[in-house]
N, C-alpha and C. Protein backbone atom coordinates (compact mmCIF):
# COMPACT_ATOMS: atom_id res chain seq x y z
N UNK A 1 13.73 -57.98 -15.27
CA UNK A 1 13.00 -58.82 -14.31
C UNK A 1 11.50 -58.68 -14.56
N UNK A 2 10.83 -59.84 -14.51
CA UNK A 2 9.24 -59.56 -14.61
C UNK A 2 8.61 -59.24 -13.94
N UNK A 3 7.38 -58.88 -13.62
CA UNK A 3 6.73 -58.60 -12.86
C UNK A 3 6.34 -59.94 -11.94
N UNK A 4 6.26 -59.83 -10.10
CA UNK A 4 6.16 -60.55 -9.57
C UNK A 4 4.42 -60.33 -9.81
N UNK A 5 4.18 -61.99 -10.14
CA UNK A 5 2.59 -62.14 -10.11
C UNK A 5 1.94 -62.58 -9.02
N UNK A 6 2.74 -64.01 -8.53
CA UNK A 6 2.02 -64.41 -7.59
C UNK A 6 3.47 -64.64 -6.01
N UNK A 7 3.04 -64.68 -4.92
CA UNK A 7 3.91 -64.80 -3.76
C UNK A 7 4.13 -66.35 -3.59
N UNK A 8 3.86 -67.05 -4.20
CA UNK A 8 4.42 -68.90 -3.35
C UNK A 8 5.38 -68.99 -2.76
N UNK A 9 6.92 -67.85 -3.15
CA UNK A 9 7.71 -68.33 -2.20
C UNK A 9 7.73 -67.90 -1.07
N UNK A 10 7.23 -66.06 -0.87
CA UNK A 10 7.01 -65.21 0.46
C UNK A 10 5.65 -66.53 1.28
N UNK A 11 4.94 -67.05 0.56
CA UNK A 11 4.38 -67.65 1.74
C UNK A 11 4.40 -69.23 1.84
N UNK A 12 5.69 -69.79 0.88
CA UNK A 12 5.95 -70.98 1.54
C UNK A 12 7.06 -70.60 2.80
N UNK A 13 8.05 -69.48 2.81
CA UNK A 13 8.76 -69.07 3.59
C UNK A 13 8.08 -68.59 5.01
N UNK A 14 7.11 -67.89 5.13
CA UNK A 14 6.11 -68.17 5.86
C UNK A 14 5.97 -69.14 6.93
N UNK A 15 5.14 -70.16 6.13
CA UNK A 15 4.52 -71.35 6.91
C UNK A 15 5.87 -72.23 6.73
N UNK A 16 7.33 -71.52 6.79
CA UNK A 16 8.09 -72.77 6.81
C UNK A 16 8.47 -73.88 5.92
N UNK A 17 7.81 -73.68 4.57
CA UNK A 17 8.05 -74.90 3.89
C UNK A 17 8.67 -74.44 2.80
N UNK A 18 9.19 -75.50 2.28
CA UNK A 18 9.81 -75.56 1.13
C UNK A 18 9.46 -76.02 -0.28
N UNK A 19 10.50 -75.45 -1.28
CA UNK A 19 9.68 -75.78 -2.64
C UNK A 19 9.53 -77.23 -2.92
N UNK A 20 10.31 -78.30 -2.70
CA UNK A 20 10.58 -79.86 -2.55
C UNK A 20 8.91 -79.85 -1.48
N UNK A 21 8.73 -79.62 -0.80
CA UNK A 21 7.32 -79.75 0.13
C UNK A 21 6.46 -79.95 -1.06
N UNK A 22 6.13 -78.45 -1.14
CA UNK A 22 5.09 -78.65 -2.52
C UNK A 22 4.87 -79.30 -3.20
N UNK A 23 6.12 -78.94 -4.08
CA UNK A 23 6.16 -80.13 -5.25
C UNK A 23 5.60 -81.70 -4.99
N UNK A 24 6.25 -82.10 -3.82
CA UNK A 24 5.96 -83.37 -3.38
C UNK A 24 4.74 -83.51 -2.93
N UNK A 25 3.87 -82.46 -2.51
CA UNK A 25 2.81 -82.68 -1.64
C UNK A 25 1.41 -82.60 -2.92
N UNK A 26 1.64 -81.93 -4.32
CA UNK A 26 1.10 -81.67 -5.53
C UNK A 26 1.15 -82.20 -6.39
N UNK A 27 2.73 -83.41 -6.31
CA UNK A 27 2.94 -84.36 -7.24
C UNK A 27 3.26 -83.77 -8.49
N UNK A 28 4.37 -82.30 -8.39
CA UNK A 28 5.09 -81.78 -9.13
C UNK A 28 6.31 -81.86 -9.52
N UNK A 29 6.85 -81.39 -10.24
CA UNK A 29 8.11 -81.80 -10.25
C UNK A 29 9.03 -79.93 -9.67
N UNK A 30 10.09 -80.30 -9.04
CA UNK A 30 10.77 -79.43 -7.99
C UNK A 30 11.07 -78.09 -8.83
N UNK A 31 11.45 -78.84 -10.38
CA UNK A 31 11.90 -77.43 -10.78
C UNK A 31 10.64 -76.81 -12.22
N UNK A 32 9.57 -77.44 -11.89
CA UNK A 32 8.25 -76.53 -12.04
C UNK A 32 7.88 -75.82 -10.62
N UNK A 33 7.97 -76.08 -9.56
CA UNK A 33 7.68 -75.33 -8.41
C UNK A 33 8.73 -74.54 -8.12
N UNK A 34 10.11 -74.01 -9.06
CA UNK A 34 11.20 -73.55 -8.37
C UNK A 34 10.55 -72.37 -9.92
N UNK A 35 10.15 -72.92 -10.87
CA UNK A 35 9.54 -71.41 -11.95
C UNK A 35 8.79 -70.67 -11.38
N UNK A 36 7.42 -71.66 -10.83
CA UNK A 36 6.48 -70.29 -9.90
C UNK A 36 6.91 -69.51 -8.96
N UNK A 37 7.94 -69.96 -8.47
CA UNK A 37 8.32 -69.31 -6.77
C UNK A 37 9.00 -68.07 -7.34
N UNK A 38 9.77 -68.60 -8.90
CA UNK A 38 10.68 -66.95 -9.36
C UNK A 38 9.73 -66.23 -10.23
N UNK A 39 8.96 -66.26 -10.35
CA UNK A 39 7.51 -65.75 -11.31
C UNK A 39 7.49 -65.96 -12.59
N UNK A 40 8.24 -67.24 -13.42
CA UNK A 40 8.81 -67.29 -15.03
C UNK A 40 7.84 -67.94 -15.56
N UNK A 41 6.79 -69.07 -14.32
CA UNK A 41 5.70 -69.72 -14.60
C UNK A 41 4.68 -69.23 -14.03
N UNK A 42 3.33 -69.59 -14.20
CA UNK A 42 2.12 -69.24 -12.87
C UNK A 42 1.66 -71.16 -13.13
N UNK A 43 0.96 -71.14 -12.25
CA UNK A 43 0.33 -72.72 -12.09
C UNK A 43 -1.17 -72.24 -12.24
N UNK A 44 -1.70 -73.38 -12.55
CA UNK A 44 -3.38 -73.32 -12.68
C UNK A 44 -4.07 -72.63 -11.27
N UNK A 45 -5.27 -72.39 -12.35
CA UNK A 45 -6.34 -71.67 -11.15
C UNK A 45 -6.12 -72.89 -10.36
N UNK A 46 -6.39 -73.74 -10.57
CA UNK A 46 -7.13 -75.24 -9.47
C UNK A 46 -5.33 -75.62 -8.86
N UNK A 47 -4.58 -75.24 -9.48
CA UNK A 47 -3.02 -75.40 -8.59
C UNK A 47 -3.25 -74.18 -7.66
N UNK A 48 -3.81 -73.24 -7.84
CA UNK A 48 -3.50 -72.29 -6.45
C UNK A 48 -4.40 -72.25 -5.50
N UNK A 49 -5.40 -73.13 -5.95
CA UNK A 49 -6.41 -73.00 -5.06
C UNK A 49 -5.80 -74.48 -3.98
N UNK A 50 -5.36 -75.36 -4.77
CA UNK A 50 -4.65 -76.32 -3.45
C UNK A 50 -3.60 -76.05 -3.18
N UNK A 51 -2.44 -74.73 -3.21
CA UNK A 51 -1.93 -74.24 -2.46
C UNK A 51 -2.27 -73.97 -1.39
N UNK A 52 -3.23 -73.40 -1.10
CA UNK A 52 -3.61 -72.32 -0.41
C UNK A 52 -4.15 -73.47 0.41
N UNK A 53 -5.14 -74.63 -0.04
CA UNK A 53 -5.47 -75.36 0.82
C UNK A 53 -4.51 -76.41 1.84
N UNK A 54 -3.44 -76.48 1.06
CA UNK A 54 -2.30 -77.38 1.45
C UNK A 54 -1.76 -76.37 2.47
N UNK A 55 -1.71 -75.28 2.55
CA UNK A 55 -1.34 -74.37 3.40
C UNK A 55 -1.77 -73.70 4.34
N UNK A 56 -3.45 -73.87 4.58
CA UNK A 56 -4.37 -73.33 5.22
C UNK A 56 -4.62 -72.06 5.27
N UNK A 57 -4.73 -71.35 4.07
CA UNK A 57 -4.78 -69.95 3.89
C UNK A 57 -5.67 -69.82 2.97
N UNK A 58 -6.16 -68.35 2.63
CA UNK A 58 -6.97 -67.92 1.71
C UNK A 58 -6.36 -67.20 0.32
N UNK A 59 -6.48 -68.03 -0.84
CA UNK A 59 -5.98 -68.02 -1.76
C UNK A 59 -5.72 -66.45 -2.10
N UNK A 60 -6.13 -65.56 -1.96
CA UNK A 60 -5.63 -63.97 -2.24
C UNK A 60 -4.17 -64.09 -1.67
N UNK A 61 -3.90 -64.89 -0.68
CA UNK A 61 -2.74 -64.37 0.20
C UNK A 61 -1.29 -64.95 -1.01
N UNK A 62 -1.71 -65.91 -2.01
CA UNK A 62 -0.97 -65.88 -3.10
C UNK A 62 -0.59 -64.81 -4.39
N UNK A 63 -1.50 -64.13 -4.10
CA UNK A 63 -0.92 -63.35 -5.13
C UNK A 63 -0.64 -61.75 -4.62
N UNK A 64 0.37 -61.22 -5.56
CA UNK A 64 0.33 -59.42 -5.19
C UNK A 64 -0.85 -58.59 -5.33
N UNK A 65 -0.92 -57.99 -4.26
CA UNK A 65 -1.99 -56.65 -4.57
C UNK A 65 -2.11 -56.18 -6.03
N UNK A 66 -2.95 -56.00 -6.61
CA UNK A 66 -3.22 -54.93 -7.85
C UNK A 66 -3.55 -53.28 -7.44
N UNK A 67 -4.04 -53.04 -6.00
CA UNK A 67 -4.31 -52.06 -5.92
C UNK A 67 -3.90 -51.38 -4.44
């Protein structure tokens, strides 16, 4: 198993939403948003930064601690 990099699915689970949300709301396709959520992909800097905005959060809250 790889190392988990970033959280999209702990905090689409969160705020309730789903990977079909995203995708749809980013104009992705479901099973590029179903790679990031298992950590096999990461998405662009500028994809996580409109996560976070699509979600109303502060983009750290996407990824794991380093320390």
């Amino acid at each position: 198993m790889g190392i988990s990099i970033n959280r999209i699915k702990v905090v689409l689970a969160e705020n309730r939403k789903t990977n079909k949300w995203l995708a749809d709301a980013l104009g992705k396709n479901v099973a590029t948003v179903s790679r990031w959520c298992t950590n096999e992909s990461q998405p662009t800097v500028e994809t996580f930064y409109q996560i976070a905005k699509l979600l109303d959060i502060d983009i750290r809250e996407l990824f794991n601690k380093t320390k």
